[in-house]
Protein backbone atom coordinates (compact mmCIF):
# COMPACT_ATOMS: atom_id res chain seq x y z
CA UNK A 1 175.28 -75.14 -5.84
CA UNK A 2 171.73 -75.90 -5.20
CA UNK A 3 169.33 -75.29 -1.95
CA UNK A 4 170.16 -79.00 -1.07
CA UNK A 5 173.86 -79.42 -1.71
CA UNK A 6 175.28 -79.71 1.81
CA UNK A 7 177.69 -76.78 2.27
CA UNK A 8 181.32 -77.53 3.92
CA UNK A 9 183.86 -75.03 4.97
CA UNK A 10 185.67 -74.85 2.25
CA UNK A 11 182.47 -74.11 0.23
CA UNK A 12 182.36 -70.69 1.98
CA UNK A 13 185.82 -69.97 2.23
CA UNK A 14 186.05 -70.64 -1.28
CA UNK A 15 183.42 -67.37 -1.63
CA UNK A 16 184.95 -65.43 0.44
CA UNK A 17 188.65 -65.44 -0.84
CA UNK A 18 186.67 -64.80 -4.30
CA UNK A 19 185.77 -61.73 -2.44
CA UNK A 20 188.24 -61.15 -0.74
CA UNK A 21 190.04 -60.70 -4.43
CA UNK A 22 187.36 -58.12 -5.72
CA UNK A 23 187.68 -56.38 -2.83
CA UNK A 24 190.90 -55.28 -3.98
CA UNK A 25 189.49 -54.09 -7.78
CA UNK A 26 186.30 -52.52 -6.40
CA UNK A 27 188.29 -50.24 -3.27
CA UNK A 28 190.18 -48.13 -6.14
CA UNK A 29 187.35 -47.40 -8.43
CA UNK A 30 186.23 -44.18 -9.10
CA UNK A 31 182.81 -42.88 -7.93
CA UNK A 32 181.96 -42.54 -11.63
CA UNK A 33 182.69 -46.38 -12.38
CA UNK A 34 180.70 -47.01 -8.85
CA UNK A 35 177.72 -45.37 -9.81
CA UNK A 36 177.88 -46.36 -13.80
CA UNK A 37 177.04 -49.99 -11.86
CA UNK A 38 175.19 -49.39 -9.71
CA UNK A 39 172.76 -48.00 -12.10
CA UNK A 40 173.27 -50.71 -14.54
CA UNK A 41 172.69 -53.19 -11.59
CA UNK A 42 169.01 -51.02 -11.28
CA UNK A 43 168.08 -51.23 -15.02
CA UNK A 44 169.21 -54.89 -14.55
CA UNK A 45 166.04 -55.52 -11.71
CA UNK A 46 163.69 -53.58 -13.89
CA UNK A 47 164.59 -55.64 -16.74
CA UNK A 48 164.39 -59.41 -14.81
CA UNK A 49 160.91 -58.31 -12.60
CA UNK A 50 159.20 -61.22 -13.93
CA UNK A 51 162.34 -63.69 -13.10
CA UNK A 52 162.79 -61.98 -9.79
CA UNK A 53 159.11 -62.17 -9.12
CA UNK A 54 158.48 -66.05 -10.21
CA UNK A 55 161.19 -67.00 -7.36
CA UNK A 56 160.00 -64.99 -5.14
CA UNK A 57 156.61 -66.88 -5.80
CA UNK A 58 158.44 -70.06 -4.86
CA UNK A 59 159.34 -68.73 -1.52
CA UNK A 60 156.39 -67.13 -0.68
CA UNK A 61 154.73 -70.79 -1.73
CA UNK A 62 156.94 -72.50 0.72
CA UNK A 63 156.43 -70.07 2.91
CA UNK A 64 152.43 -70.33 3.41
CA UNK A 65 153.00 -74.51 3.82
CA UNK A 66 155.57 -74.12 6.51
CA UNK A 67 152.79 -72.16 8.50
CA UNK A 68 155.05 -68.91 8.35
CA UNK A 69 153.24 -65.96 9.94
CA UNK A 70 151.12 -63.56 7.28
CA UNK A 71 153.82 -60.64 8.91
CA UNK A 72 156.73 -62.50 7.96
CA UNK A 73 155.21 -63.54 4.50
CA UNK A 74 154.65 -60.04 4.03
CA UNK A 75 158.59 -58.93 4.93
CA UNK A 76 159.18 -61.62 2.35
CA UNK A 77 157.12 -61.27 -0.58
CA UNK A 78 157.85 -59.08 -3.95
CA UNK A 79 155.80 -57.63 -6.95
CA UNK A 80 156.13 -55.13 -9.39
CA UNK A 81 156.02 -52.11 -7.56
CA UNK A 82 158.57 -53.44 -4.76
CA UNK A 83 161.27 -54.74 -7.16
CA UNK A 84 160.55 -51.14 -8.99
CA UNK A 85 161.13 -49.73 -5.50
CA UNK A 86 164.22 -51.85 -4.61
CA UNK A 87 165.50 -50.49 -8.09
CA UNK A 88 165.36 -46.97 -7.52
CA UNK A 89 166.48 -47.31 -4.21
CA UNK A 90 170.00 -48.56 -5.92
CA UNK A 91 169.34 -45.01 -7.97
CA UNK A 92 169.18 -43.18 -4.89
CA UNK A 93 172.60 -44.53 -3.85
CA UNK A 94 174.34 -43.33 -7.16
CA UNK A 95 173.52 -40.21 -6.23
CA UNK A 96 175.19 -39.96 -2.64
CA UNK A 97 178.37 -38.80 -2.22
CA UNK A 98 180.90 -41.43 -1.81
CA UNK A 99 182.99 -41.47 0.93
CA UNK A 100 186.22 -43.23 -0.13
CA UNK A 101 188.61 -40.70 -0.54
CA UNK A 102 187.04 -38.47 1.93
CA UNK A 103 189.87 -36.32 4.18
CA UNK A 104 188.28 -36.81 8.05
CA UNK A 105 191.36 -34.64 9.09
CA UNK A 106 194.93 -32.96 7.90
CA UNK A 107 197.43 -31.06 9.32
CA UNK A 108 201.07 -30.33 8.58
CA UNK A 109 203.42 -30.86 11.22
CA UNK A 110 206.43 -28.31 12.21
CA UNK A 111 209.27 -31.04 10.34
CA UNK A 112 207.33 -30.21 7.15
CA UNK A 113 205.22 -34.12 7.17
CA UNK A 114 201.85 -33.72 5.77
CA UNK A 115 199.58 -35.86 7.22
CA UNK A 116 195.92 -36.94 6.28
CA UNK A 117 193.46 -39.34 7.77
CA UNK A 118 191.25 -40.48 4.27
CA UNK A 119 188.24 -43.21 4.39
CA UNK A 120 189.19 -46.56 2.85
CA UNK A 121 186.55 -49.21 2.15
CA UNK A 122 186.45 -51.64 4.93
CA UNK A 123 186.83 -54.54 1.97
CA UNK A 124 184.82 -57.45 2.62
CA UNK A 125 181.34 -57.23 4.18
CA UNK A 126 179.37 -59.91 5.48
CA UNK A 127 175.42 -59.11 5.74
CA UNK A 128 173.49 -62.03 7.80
CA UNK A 129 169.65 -61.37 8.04
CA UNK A 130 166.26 -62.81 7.98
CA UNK A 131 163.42 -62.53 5.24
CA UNK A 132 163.45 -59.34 3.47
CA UNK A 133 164.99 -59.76 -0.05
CA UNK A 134 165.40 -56.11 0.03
CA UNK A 135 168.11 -56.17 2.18
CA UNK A 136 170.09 -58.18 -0.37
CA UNK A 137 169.51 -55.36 -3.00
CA UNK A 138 170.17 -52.66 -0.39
CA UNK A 139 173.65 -54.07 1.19
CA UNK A 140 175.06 -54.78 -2.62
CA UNK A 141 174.71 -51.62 -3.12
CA UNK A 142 175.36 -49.64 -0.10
CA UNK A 143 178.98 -52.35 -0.01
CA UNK A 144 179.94 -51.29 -3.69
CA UNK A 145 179.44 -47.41 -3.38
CA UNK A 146 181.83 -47.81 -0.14
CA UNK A 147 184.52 -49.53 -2.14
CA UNK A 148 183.58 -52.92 -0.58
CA UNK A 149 182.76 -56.55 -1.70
CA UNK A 150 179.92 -58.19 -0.16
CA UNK A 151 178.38 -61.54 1.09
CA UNK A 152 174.88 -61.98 1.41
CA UNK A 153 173.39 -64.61 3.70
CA UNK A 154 169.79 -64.65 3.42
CA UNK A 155 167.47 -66.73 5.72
CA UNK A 156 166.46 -70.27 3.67
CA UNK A 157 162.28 -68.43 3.59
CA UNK A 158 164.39 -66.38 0.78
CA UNK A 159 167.09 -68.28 -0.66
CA UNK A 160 165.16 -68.43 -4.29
CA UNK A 161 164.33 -65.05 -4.28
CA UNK A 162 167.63 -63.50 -3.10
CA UNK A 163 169.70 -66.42 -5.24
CA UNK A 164 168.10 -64.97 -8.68
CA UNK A 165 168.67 -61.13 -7.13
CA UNK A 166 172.26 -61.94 -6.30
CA UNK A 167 172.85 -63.47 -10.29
CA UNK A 168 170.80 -60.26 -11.82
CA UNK A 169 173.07 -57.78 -9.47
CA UNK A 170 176.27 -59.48 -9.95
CA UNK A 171 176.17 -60.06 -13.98
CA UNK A 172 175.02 -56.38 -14.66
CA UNK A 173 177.93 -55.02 -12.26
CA UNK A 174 180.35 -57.05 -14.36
CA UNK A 175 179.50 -55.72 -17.64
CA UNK A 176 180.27 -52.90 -16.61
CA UNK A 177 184.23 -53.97 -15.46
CA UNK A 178 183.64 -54.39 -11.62
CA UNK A 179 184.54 -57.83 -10.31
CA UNK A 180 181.76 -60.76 -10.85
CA UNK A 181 182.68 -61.60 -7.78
CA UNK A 182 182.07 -58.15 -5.80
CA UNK A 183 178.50 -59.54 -4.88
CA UNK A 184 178.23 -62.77 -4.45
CA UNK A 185 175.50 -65.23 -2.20
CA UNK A 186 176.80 -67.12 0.62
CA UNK A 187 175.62 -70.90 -0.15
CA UNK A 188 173.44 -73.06 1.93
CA UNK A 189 170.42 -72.53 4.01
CA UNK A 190 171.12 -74.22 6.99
CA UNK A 191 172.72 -72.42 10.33
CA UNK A 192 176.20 -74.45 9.10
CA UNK A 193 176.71 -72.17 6.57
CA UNK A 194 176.43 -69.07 8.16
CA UNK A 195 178.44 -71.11 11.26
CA UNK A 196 181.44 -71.36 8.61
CA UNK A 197 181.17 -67.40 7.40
CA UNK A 198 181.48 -66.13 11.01
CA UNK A 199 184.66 -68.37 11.57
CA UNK A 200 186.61 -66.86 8.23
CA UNK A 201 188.82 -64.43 9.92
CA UNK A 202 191.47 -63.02 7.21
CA UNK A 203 188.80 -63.38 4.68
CA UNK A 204 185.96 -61.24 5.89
CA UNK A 205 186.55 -57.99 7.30
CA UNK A 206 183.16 -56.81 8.78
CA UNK A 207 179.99 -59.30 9.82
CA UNK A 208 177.04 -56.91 9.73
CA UNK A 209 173.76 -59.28 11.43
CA UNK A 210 170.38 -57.72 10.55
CA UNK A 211 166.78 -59.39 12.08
CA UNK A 212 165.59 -60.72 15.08
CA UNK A 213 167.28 -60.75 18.92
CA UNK A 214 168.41 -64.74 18.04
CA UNK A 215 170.12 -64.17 15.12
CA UNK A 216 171.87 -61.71 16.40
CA UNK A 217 172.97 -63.17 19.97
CA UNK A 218 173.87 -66.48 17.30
CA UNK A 219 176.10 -63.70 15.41
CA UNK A 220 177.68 -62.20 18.20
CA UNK A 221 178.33 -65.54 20.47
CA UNK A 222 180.08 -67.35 17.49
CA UNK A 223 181.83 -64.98 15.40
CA UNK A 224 185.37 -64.70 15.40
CA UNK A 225 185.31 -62.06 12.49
CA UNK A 226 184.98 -58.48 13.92
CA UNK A 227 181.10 -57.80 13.70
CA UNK A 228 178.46 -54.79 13.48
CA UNK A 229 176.30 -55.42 15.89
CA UNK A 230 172.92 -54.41 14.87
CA UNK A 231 169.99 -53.82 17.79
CA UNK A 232 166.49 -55.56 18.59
CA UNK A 233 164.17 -52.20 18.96
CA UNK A 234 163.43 -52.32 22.83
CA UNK A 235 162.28 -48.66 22.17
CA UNK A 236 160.66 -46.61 24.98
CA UNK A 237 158.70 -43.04 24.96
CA UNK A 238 158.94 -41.02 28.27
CA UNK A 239 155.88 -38.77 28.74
CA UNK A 240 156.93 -35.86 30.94
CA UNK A 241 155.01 -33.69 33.75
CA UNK A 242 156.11 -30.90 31.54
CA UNK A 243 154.52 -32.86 28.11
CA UNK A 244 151.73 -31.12 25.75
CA UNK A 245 149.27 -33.85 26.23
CA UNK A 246 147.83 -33.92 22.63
CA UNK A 247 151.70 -33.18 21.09
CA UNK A 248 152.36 -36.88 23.89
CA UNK A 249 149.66 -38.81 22.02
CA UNK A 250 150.39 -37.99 18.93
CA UNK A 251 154.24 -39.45 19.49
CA UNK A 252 152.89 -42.88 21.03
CA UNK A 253 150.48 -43.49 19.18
CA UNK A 254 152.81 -42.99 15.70
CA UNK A 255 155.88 -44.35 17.21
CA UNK A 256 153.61 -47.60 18.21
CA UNK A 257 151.48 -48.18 15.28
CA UNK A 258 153.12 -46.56 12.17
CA UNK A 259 155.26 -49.48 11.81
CA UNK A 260 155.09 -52.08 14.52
CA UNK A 261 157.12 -55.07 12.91
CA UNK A 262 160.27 -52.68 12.78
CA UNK A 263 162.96 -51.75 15.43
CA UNK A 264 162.54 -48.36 15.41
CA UNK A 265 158.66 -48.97 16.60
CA UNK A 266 158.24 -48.04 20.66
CA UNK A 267 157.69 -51.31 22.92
CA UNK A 268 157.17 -49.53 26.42
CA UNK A 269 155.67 -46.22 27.27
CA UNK A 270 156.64 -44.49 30.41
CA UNK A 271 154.30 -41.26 32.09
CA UNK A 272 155.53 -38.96 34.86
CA UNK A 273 152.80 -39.43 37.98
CA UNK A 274 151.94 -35.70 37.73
CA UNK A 275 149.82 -35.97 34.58
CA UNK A 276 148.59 -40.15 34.87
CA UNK A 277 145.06 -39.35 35.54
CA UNK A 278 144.62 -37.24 32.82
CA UNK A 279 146.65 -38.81 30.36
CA UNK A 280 146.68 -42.76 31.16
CA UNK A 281 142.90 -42.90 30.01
CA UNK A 282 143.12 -41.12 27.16
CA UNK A 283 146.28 -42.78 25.50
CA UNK A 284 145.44 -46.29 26.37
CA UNK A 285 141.59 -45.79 24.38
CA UNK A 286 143.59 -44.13 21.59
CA UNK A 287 145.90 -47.38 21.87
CA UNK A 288 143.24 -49.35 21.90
CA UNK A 289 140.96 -48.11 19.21
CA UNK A 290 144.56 -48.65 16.90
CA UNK A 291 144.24 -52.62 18.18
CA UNK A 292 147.11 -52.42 20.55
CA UNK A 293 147.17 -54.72 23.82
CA UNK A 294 148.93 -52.42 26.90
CA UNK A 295 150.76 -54.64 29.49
CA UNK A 296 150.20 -52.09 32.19
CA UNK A 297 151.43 -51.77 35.93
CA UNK A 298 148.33 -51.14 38.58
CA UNK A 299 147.63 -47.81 37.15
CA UNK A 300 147.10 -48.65 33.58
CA UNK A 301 145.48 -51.84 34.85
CA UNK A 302 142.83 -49.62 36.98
CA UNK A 303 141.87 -47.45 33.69
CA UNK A 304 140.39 -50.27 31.70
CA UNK A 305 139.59 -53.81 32.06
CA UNK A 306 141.47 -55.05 29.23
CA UNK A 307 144.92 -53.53 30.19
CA UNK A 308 146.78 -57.14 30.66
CA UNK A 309 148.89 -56.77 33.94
CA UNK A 310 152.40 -56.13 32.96
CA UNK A 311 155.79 -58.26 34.33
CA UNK A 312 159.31 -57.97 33.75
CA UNK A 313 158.99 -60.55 30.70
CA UNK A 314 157.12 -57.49 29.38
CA UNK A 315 159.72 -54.90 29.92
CA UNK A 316 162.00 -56.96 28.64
CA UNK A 317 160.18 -57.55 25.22
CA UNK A 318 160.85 -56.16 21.67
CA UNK A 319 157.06 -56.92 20.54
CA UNK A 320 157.52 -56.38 16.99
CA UNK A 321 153.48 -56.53 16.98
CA UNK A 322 150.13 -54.43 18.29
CA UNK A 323 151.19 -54.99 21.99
CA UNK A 324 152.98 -52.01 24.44
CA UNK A 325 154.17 -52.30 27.86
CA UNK A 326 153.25 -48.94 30.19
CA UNK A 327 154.24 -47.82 33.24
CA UNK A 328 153.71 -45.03 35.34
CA UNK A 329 156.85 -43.20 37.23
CA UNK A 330 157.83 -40.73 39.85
CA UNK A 331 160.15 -38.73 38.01
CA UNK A 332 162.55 -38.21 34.85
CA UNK A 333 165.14 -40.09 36.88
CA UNK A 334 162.70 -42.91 37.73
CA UNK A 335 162.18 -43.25 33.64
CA UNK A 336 165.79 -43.04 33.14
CA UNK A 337 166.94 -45.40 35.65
CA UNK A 338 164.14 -47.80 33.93
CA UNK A 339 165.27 -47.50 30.61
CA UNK A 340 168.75 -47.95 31.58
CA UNK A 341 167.42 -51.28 33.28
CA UNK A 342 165.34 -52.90 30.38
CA UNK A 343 166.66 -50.56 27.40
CA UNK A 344 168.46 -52.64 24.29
CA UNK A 345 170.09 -48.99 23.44
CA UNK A 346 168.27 -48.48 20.12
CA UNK A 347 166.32 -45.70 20.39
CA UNK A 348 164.38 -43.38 23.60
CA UNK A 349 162.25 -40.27 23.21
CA UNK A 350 161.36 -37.48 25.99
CA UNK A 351 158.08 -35.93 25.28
CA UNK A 352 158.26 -32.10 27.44
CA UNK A 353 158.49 -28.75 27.27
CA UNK A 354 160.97 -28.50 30.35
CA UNK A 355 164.27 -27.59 28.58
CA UNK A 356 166.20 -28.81 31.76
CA UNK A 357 164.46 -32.00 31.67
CA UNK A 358 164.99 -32.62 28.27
CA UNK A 359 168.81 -31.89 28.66
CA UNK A 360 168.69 -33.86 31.81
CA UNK A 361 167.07 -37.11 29.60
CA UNK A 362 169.19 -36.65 26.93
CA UNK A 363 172.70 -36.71 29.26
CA UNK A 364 171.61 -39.44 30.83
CA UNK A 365 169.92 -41.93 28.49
CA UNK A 366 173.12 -44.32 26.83
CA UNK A 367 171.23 -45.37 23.65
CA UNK A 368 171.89 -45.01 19.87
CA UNK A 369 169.23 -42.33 19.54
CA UNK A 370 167.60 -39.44 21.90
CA UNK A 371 164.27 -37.95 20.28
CA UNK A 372 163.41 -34.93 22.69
CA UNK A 373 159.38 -34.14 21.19
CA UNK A 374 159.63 -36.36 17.98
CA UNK A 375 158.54 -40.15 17.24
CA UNK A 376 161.04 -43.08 17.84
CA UNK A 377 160.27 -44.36 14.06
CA UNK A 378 162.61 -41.34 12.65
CA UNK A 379 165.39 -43.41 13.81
CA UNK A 380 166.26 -43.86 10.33
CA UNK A 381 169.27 -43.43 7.26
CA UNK A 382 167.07 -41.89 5.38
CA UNK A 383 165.22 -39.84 7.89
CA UNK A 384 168.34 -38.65 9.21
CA UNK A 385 169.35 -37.78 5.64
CA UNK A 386 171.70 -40.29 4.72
CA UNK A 387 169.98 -41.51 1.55
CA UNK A 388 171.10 -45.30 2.63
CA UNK A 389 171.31 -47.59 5.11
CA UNK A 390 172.30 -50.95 6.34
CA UNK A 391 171.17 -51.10 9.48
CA UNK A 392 170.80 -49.60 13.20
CA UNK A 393 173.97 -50.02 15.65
CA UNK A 394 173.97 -50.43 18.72
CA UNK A 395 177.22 -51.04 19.93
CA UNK A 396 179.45 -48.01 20.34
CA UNK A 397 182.88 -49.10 18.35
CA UNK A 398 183.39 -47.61 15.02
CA UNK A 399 179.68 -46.88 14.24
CA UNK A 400 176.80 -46.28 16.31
CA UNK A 401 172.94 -45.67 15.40
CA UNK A 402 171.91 -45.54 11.07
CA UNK A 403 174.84 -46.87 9.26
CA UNK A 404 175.10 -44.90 5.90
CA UNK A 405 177.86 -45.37 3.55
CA UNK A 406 180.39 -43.71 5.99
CA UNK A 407 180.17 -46.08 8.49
CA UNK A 408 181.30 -48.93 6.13
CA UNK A 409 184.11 -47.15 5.72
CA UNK A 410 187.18 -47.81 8.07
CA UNK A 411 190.20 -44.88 7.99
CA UNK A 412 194.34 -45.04 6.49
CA UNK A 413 196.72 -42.21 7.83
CA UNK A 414 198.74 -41.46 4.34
CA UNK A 415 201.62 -38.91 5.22
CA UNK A 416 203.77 -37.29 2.54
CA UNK A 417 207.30 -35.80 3.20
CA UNK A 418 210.37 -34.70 1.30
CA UNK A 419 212.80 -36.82 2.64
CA UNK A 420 212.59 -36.36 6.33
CA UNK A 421 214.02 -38.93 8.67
CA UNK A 422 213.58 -39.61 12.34
């Protein structure tokens, strides 16, 4: 089916009981036939960097005449070293240890049952996200270590690109016995599409949405397949009365600017009253010298002239870009009771050295994440260890904060007995 073809229902049903099929072949594998893929699938993107890269030339193309921003042409576009990165990363998730199989607990009870709780693949994945092509690479393989099939729905900016991944991945997997099928690309480009893929209950298992706040609302208001709900980044870093000043600077200025275009990035700072005047002019220049605009209340606003005066549309706002909201509070429990107000529950940090206060924060604060002294941006799989991941949850069923292989994983109870009855 070509980007044109108009895309019916039964066009993506039609996928999805395909996967819905390999799903069934792919949950029993073995980690060794898992991994034997996967790194085929890897040698597979080295070997087809100049196909991979021409399409992705085609989007990018289309991209620059639509007007598309140079930060979302960026998210989009692939060379060498990227696909070679997207490659390894596919090597990196060979190595994990899989999950499937995995006992989460056991126990004999006094009739002589044994009884074990095991991790099962969920079966069929949906990913839904905007842009990055690396995300297609990423969620194959993530969904086939976990003894899942997959369905990638790309946004149209990337539908060459990610159409030429999907054939590269999905060939090189089958050569090596999985199921053609176990990785497949949802057709069309148009919201219709991805309309008829959250509607196939008994088909898809899991709907995991990935990119901005509208996608995801789009996911989560029209879905009747159980879905992942992955956060917008309305991040915010609490500078304490009890905060090392320099140690305080250090964490806004890297959880604002390392990254800001991600969700992990920090979007409003917040500074205990007892140390604004020392603090408020020193972190907005080092802001500013970075390029960051600070929507300030009145006390940021009296520092410098070009602190732009700060409203609730500003607390409100995941940025994704050089701009930070500030504010300046009466206590911990002021900052908490803020976040808690404007918070999307991704990630919050407490910069101190008040043990109490930390705990305090930390107790109180409902969000994915808690960094007590540390930067927002290590909200992260594979800062947290994990190798992999597929995404940041913010929701609290099933799987909450980095979702590593695990958490696409549901559980079976399996109990074995020698002939007891009830």
């Amino acid at each position: 089916m070509s980007e044109t073809d108009a895309v019916t229902e039964a066009d993506v049903r039609a996928v999805a009981a395909r996967a819905r099929a390999a799903a069934a072949e792919v949950a029993p594998l073995s980690r060794a036939a898992k991994d034997r893929a996967l790194l085929a699938m890897a040698d597979a993107l080295d070997g087809a960097t100049a196909d991979i890269w021409a399409a992705n030339a085609t989007d990018v193309s289309r991209a620059r005449a639509q007007g598309l921003s140079e930060q979302l042409i960026d998210r989009l576009s692939l060379d060498a070293g990227r696909i070679a990165a997207i490659a390894d990363g596919l090597r990196d998730i060979a190595a994990l240890p899989d999950p499937v199989g995995e006992v989460v607990r056991g126990y004999t009870q006094p009739n002589g049952l044994e009884i074990k709780q095991i991790r099962v693949p969920l079966g069929v994945v949906a990913m839904v996200y905007e842009a990055r092509p690396n995300v297609t690479v990423d969620a194959a393989g993530i969904a086939l270590k976990s003894g899942n099939a997959v369905l990638l729905r790309g946004s149209a900016s990337a539908y060459e690109s990610n159409s030429v991944l999907v054939r590269v991945l999905s060939e090189a997997a089958a050569k090596t016995g999985l199921p053609a099928d176990a990785v497949q690309l949802v057709p069309g480009v148009d919201r219709s599409s991805v309309g008829h893929l959250l509607r196939a209950r008994g088909l898809v298992d899991v709907i995991i949405p990935r990119g901005g706040a509208g996608l995801i609302s789009y996911v989560v208001d029209n879905a009747t397949v159980p879905v992942i709900e992955t956060g917008i980044g309305n991040v915010h870093v609490y500078v304490d009365a009890a905060a090392d000043l320099d140690m305080a600077e250090r964490i806004v200025v890297n959880s604002k600017i390392s990254r800001p275009s991600v969700c992990n990035a920090a979007e409003t700072l917040l500074v205990h009253t007892a140390v604004a005047d020392e603090f408020l002019p020193r972190i907005t220049s080092a802001l500013q010298v970075q390029g960051v605009i600070v929507h300030g209340d009145s006390a940021f606003s009296a520092v410098h002239a070009d602190v732009v005066p700060a409203n609730d549309e500003d607390w409100a706002s995941e940025y994704l870009s050089l701009d930070i909201a500030a504010k300046v509070v009466a206590d911990v429990d002021e900052a908490i009771a803020h976040i808690r107000r404007w918070s999307s529950g991704h990630t919050e940090a407490i910069v101190t050295n008040d043990l109490s206060a930390a705990r305090h924060f930390v107790a109180r604060v409902d969000s994915a994440a808690v960094m007590v002294n540390a930067s927002t941006r290590f909200t992260d799989g594979s800062e947290f260890g994990f190798g992999a991941e597929i995404g940041i949850s913010t929701q609290k069923l099933h799987a909450r904060g980095p979702m590593g292989l695990p958490e696409l994983t549901s559980t079976k109870w399996v109990v074995y007995g020698d002939g007891q009855t009830r």
